[in-house]
PDB file of N, CA and C in Angstrom:
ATOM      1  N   UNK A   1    -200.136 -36.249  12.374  1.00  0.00           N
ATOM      2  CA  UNK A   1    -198.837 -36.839  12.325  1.00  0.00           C
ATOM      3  C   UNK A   1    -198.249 -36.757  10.926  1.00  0.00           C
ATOM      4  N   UNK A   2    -199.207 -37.106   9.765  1.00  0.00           N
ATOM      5  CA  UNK A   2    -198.702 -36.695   8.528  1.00  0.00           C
ATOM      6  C   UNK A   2    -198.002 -35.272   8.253  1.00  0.00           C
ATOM      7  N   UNK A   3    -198.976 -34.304   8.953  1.00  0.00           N
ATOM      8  CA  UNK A   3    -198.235 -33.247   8.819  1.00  0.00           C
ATOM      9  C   UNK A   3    -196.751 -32.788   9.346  1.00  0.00           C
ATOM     10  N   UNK A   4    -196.594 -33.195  10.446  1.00  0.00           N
ATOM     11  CA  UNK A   4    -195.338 -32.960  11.193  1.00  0.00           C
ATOM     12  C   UNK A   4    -194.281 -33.730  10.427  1.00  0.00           C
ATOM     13  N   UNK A   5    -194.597 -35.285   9.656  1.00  0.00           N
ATOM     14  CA  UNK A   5    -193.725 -35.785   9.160  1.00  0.00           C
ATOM     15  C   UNK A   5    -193.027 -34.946   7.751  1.00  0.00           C
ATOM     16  N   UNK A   6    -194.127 -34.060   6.828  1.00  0.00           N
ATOM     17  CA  UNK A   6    -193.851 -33.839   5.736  1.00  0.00           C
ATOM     18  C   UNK A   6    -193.158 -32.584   6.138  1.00  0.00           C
ATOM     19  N   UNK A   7    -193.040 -31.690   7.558  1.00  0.00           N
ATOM     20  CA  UNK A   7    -192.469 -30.858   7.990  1.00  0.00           C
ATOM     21  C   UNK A   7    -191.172 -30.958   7.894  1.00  0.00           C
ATOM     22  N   UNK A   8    -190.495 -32.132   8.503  1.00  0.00           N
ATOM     23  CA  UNK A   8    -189.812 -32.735   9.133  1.00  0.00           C
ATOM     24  C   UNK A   8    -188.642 -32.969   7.711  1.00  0.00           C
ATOM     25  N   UNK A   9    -189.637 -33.404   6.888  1.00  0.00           N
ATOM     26  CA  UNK A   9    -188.985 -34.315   5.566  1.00  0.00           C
ATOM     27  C   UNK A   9    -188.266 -33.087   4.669  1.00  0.00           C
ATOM     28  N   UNK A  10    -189.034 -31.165   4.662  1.00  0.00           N
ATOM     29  CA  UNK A  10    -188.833 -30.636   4.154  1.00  0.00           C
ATOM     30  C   UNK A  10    -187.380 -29.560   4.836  1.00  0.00           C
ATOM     31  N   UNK A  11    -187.861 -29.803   5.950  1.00  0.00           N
ATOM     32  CA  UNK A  11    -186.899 -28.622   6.921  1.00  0.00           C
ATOM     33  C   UNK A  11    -185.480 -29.515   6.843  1.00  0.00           C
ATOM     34  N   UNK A  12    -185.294 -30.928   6.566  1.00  0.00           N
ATOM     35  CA  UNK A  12    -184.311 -30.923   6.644  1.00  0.00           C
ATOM     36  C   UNK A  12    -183.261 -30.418   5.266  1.00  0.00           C
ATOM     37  N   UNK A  13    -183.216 -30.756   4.079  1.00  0.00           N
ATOM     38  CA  UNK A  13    -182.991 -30.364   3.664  1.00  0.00           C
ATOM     39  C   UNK A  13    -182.027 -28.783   3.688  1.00  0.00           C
ATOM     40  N   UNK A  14    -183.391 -27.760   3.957  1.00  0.00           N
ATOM     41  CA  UNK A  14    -183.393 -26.527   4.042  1.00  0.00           C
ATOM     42  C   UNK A  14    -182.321 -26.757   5.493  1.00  0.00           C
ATOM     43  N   UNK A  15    -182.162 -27.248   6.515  1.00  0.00           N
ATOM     44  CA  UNK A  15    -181.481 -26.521   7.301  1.00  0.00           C
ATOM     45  C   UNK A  15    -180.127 -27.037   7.098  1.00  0.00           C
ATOM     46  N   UNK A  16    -179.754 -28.293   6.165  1.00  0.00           N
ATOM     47  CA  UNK A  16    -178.779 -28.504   5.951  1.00  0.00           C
ATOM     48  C   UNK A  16    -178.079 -27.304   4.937  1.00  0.00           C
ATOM     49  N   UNK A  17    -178.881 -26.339   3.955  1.00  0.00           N
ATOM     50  CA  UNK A  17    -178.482 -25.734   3.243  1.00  0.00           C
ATOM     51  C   UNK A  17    -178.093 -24.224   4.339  1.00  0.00           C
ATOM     52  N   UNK A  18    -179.131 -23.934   5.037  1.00  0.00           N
ATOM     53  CA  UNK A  18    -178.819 -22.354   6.098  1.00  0.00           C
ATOM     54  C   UNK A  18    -177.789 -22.653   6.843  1.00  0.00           C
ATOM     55  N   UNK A  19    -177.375 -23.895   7.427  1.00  0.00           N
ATOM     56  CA  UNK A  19    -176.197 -24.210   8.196  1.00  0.00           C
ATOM     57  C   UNK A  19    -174.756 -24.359   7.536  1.00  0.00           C
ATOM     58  N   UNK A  20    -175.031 -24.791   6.199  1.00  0.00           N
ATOM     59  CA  UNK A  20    -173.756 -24.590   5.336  1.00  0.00           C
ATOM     60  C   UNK A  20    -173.207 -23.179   4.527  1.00  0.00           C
ATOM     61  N   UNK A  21    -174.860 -22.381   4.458  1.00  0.00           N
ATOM     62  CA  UNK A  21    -174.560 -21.153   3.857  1.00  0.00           C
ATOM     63  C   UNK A  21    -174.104 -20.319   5.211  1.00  0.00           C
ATOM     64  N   UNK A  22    -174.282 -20.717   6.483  1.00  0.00           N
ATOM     65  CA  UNK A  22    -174.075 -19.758   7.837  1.00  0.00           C
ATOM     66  C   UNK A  22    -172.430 -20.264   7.835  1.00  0.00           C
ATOM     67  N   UNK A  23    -172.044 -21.736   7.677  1.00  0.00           N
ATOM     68  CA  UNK A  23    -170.332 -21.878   7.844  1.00  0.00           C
ATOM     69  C   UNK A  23    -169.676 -20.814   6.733  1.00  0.00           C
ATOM     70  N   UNK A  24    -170.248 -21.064   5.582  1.00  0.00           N
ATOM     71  CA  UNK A  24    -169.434 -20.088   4.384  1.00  0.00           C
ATOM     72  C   UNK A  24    -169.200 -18.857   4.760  1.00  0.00           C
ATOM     73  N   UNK A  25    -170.846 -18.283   5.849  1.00  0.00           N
ATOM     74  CA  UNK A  25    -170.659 -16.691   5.984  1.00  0.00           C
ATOM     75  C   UNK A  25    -169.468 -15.978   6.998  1.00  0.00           C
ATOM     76  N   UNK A  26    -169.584 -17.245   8.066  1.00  0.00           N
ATOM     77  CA  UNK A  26    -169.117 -17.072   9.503  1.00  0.00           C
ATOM     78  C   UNK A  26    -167.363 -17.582   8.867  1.00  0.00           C
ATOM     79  N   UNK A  27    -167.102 -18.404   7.985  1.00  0.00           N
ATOM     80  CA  UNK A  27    -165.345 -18.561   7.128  1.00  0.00           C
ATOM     81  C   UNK A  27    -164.846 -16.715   6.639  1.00  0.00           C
ATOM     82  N   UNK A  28    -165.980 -16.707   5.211  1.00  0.00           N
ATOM     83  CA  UNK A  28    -165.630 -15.894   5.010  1.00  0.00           C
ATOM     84  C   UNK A  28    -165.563 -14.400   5.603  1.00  0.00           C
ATOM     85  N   UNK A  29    -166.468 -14.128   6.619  1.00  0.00           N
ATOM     86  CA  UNK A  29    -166.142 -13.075   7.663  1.00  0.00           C
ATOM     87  C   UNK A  29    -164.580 -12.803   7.967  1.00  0.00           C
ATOM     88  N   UNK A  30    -164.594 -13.751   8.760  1.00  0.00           N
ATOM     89  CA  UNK A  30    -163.215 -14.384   9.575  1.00  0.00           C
ATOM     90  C   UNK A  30    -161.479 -14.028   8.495  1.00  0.00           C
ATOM     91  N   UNK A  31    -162.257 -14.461   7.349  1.00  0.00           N
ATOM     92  CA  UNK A  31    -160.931 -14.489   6.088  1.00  0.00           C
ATOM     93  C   UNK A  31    -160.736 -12.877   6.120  1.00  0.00           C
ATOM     94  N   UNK A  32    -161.662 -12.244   6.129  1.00  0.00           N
ATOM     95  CA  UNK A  32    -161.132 -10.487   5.629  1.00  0.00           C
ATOM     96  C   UNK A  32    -161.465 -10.111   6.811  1.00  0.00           C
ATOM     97  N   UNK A  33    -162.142  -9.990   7.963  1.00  0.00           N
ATOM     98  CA  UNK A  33    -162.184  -8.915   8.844  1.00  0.00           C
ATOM     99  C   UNK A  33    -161.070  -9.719  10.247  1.00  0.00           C
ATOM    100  N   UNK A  34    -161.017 -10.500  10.326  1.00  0.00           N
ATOM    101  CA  UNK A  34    -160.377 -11.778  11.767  1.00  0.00           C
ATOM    102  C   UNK A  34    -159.157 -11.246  12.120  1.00  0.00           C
ATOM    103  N   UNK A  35    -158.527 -11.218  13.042  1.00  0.00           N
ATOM    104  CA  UNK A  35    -157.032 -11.154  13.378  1.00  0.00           C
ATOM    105  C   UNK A  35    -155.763 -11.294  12.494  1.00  0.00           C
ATOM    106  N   UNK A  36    -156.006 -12.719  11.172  1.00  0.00           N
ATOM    107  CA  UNK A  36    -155.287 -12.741  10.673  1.00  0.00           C
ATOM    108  C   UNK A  36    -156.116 -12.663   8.935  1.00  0.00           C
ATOM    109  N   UNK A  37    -156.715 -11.784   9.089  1.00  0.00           N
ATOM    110  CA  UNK A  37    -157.819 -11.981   7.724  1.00  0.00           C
ATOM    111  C   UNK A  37    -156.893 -10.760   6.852  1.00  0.00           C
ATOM    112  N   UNK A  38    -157.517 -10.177   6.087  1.00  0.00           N
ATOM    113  CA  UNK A  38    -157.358  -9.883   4.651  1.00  0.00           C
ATOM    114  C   UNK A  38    -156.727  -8.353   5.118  1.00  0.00           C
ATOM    115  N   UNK A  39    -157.634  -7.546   6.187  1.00  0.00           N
ATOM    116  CA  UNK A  39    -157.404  -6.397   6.380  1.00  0.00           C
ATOM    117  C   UNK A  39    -156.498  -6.366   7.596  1.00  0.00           C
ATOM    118  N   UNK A  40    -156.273  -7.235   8.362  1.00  0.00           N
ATOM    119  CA  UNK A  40    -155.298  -7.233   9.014  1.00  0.00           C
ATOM    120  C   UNK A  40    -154.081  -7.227   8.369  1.00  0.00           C
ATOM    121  N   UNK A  41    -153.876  -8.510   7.058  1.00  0.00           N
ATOM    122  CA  UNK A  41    -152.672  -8.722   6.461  1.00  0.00           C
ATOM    123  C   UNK A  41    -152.257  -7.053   5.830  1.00  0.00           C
ATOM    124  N   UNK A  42    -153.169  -6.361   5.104  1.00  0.00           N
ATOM    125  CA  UNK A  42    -153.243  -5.009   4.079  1.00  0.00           C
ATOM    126  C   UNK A  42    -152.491  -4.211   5.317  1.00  0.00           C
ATOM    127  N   UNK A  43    -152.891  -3.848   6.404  1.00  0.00           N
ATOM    128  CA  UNK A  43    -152.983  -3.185   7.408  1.00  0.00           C
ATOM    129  C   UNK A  43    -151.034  -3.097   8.239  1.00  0.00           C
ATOM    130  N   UNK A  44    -150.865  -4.678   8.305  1.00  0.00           N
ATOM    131  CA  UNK A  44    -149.461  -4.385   8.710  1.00  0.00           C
ATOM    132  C   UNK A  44    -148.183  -4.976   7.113  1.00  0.00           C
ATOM    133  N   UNK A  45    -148.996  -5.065   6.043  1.00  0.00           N
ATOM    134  CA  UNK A  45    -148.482  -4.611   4.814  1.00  0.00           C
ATOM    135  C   UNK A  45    -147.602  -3.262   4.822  1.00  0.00           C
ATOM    136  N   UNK A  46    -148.583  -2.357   5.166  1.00  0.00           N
ATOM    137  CA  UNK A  46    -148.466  -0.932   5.111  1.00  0.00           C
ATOM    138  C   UNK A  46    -147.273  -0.749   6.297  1.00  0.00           C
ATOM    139  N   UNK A  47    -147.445  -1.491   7.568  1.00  0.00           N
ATOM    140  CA  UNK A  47    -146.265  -1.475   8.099  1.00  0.00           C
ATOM    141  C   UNK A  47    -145.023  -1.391   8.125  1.00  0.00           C
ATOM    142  N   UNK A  48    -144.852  -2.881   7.227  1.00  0.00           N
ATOM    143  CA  UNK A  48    -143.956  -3.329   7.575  1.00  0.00           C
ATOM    144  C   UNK A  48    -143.371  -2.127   6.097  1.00  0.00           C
ATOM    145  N   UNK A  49    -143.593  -1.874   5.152  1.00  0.00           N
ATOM    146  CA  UNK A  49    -143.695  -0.775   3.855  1.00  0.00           C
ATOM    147  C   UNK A  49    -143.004   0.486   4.628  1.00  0.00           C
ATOM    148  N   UNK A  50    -143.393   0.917   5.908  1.00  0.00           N
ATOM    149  CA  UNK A  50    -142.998   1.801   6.582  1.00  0.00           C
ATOM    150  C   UNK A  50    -141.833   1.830   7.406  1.00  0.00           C
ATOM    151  N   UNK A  51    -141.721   0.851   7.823  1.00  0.00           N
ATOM    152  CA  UNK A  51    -140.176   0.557   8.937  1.00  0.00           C
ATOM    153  C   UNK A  51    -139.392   0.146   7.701  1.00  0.00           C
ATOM    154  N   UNK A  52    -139.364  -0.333   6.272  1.00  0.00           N
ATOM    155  CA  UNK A  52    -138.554  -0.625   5.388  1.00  0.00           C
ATOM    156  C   UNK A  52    -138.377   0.914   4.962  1.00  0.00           C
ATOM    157  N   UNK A  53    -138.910   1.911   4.738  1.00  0.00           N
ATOM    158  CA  UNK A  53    -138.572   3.227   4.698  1.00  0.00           C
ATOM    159  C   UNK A  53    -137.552   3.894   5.360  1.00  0.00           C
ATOM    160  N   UNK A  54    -137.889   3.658   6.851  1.00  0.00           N
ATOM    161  CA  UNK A  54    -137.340   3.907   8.339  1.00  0.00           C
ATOM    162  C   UNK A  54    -135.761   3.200   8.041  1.00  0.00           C
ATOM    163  N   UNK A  55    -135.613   1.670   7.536  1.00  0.00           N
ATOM    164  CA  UNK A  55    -134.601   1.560   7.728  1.00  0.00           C
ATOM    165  C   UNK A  55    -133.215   1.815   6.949  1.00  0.00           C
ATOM    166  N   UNK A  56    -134.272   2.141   5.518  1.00  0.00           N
ATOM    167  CA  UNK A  56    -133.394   2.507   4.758  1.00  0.00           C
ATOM    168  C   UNK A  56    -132.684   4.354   4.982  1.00  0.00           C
ATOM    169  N   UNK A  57    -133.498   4.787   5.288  1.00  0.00           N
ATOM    170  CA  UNK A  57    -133.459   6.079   6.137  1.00  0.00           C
ATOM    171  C   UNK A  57    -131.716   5.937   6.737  1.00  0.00           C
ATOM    172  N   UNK A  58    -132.000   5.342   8.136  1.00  0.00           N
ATOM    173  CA  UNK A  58    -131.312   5.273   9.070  1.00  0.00           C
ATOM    174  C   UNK A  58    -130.045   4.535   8.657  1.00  0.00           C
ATOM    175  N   UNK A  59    -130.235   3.536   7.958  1.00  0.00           N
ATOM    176  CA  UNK A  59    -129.164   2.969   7.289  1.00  0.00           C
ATOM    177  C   UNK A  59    -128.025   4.031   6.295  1.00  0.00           C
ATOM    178  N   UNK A  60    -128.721   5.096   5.576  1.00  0.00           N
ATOM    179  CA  UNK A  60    -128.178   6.344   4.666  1.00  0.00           C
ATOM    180  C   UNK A  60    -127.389   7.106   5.964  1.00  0.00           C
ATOM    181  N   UNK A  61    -128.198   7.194   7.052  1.00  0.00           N
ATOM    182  CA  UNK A  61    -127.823   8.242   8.335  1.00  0.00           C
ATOM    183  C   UNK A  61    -126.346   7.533   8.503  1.00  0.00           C
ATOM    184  N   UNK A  62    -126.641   6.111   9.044  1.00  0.00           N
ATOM    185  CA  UNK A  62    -125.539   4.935   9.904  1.00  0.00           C
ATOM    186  C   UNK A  62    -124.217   5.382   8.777  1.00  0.00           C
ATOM    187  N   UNK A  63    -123.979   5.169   7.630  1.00  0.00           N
ATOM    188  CA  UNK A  63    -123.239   5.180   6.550  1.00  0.00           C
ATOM    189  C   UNK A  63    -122.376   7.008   6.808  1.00  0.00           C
ATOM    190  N   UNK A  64    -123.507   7.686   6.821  1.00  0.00           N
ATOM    191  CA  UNK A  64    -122.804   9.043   6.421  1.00  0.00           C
ATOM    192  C   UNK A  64    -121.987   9.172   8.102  1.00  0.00           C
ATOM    193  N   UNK A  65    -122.379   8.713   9.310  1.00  0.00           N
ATOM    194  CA  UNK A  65    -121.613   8.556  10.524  1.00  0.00           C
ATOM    195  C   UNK A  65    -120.686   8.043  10.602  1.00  0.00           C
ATOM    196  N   UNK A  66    -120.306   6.572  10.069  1.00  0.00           N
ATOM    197  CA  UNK A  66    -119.357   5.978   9.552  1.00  0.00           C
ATOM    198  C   UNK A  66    -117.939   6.604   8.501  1.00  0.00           C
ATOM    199  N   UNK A  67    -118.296   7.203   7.736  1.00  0.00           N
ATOM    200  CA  UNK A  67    -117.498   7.840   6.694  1.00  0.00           C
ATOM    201  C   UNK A  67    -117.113   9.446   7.752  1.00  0.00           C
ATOM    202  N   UNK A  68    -117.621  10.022   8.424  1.00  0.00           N
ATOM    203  CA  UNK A  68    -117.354  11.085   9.353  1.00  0.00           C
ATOM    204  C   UNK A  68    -116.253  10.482  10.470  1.00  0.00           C
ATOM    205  N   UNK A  69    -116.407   9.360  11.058  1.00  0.00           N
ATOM    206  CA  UNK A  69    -115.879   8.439  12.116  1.00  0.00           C
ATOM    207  C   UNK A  69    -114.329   8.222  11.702  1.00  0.00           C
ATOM    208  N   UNK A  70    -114.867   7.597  10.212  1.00  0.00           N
ATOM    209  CA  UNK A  70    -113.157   7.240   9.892  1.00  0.00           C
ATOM    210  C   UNK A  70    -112.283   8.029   9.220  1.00  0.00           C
ATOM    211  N   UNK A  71    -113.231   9.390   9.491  1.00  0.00           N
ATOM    212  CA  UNK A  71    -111.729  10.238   9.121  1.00  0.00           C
ATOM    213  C   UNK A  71    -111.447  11.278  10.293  1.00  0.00           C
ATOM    214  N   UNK A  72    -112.003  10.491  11.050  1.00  0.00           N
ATOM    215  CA  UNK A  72    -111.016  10.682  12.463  1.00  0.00           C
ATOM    216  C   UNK A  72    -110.599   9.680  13.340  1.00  0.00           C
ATOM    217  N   UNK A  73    -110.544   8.956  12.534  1.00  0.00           N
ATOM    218  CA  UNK A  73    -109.056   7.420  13.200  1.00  0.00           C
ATOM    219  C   UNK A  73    -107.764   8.023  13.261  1.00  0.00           C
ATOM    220  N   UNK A  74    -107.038   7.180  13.800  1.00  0.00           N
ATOM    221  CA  UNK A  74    -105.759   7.717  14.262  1.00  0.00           C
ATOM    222  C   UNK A  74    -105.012   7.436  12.703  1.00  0.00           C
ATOM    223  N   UNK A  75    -105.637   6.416  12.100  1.00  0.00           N
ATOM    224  CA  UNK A  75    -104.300   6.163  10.756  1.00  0.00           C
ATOM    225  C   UNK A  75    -104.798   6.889   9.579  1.00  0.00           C
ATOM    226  N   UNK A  76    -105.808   7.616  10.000  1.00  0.00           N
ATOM    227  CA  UNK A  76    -106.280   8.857   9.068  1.00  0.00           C
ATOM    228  C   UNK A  76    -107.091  10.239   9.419  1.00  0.00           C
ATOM    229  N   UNK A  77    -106.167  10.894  10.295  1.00  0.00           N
ATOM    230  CA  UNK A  77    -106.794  12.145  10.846  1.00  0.00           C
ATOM    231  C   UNK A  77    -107.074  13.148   9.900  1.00  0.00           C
ATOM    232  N   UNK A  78    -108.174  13.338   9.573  1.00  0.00           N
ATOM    233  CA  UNK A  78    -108.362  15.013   8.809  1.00  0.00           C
ATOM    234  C   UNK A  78    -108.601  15.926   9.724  1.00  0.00           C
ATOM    235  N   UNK A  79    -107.581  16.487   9.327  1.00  0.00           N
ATOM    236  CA  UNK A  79    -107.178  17.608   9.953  1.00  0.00           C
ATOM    237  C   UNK A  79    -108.113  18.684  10.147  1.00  0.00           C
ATOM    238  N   UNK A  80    -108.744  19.344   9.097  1.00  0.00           N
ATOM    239  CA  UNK A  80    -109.467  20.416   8.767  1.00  0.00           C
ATOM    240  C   UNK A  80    -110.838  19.765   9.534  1.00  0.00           C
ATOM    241  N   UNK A  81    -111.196  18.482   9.505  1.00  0.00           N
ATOM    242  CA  UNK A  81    -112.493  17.956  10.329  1.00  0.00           C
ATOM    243  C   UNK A  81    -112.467  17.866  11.881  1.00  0.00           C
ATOM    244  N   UNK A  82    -111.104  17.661  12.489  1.00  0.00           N
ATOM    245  CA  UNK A  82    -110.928  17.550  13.452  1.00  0.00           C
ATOM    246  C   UNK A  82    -110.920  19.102  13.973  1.00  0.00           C
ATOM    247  N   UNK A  83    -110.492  19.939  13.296  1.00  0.00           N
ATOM    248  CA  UNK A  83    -110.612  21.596  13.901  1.00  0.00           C
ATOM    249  C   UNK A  83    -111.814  21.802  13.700  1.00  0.00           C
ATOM    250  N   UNK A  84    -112.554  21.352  12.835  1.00  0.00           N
ATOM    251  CA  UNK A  84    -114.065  21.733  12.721  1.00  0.00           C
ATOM    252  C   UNK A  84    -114.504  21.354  14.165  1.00  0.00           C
ATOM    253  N   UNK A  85    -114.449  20.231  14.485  1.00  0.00           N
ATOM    254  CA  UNK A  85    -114.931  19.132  15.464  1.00  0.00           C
ATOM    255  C   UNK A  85    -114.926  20.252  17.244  1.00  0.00           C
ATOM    256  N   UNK A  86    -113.366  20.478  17.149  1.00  0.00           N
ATOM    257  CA  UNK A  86    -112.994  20.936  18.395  1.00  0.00           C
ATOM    258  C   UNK A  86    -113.694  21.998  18.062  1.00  0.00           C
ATOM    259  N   UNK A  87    -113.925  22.557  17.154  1.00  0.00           N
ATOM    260  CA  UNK A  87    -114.194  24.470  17.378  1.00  0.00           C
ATOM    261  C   UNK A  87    -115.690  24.405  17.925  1.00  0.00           C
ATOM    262  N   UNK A  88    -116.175  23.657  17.521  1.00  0.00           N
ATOM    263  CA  UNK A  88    -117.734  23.616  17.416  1.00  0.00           C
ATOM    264  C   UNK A  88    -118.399  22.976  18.704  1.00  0.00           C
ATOM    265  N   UNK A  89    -117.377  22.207  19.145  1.00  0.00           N
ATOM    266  CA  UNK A  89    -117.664  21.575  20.685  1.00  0.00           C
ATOM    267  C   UNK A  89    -117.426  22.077  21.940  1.00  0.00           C
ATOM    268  N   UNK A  90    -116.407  23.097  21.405  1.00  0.00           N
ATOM    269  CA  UNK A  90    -115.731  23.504  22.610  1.00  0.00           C
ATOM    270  C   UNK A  90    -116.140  25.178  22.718  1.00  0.00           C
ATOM    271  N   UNK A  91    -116.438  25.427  21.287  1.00  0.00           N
ATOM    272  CA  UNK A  91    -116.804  26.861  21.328  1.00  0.00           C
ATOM    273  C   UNK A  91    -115.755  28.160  21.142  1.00  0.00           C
ATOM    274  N   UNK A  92    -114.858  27.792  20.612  1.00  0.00           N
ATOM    275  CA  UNK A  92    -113.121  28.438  20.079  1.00  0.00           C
ATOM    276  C   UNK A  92    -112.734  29.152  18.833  1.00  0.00           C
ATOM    277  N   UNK A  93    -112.460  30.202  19.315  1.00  0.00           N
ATOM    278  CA  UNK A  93    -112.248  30.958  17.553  1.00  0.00           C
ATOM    279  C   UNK A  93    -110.960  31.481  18.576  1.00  0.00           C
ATOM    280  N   UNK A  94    -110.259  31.881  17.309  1.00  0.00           N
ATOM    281  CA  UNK A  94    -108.700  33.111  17.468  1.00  0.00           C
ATOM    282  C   UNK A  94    -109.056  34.233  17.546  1.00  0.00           C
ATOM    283  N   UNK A  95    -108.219  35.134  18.146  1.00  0.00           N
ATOM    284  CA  UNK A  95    -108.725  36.426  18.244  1.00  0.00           C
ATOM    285  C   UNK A  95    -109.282  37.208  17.041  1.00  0.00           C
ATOM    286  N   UNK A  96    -108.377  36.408  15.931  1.00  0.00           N
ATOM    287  CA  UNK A  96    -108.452  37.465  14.286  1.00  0.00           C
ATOM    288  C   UNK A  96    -109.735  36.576  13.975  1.00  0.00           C
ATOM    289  N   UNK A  97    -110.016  35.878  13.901  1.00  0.00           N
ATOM    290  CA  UNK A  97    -111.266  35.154  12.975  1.00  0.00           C
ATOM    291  C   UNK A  97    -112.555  35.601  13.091  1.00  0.00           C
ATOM    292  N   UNK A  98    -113.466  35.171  12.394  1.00  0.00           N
ATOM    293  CA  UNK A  98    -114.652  34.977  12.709  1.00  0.00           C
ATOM    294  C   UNK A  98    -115.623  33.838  12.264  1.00  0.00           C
ATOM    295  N   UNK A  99    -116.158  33.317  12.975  1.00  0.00           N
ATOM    296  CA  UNK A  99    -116.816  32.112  13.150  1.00  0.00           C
ATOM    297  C   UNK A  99    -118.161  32.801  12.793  1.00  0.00           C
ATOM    298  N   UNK A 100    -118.691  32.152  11.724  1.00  0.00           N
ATOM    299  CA  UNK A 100    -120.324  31.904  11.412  1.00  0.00           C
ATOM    300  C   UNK A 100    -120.761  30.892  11.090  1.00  0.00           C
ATOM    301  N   UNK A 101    -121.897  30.300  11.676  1.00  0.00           N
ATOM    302  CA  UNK A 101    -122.427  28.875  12.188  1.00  0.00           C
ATOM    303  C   UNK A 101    -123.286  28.899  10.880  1.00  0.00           C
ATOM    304  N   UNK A 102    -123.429  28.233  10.019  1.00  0.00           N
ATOM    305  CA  UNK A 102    -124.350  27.768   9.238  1.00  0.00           C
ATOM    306  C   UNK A 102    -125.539  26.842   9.785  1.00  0.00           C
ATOM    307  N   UNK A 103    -127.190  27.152   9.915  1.00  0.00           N
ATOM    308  CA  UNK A 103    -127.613  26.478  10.501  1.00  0.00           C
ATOM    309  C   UNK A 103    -128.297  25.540   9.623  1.00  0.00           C
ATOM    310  N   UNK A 104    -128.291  24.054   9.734  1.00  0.00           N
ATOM    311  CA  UNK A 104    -128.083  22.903   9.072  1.00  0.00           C
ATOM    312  C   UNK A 104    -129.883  22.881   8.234  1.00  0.00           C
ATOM    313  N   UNK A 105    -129.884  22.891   7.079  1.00  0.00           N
ATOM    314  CA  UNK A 105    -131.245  23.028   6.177  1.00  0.00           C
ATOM    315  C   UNK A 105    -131.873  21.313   6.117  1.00  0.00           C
ATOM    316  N   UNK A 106    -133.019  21.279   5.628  1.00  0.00           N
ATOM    317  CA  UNK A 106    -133.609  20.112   5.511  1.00  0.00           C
ATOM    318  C   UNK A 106    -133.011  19.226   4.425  1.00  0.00           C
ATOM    319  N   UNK A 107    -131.787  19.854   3.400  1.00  0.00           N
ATOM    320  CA  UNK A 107    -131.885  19.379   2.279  1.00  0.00           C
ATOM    321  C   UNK A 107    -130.369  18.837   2.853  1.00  0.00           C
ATOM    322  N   UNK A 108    -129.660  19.205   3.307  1.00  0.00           N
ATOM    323  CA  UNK A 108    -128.539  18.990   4.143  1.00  0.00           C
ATOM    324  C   UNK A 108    -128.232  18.151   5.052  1.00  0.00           C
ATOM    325  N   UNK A 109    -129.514  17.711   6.008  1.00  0.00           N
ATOM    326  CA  UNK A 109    -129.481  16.995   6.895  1.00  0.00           C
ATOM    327  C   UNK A 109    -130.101  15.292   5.839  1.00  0.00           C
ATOM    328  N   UNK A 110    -130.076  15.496   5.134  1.00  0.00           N
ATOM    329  CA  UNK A 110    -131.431  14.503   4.196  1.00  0.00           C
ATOM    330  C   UNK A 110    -129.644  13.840   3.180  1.00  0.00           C
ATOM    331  N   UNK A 111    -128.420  14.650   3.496  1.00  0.00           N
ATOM    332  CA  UNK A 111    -127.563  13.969   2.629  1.00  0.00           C
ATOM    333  C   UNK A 111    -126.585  13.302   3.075  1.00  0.00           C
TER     334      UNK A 111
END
């Protein structure tokens, strides 16, 4: 019985320490690998880094559509854009002309 007691007297200790070093391990796991841990946060970091790319993108696109748009309102028709417009949609040259299509480059479409 002595023995089991001095068992008893020593293990506790010790399992109070493996059970607190197992919460720290099983926290800190959780903090960097978990749903909302460290590499999740890094992970849609990089995301959200990417659709802020995307929108600034599309936003440059939205702008240069806009400035094309309003110069074909009625209280400011350009003229020379609007013949561009029809020729190119409809497929129309004059008998004397000649039409050559420039086909649109990466550096062009990017302005």
């Amino acid at each position: 019985m002595g023995f089991m007691r001095k068992i008893r007297e020593h293990a506790r200790p010790v399992t109070t320490k493996v059970l607190a070093v197992g919460l720290v391990v099983y926290f800190a796991y959780h903090i960097v690998e978990g749903d909302r841990g460290l590499i999740a946060w890094l992970r849609l970091d990089g995301k959200l880094a990417e659709a802020e790319t995307r929108l600034a993108t599309l936003h440059i696109k939205r702008q240069r559509l806009e400035r094309r748009v309003a110069l074909m309102r009625r209280q400011h028709v350009d003229e020379d854009m609007l013949d561009e417009q029809v020729r190119r949609m409809l497929n129309l040259v004059r008998a004397n002309e000649i039409m050559i299509y420039d086909s649109p480059t990466k550096d062009r479409q990017t302005k």
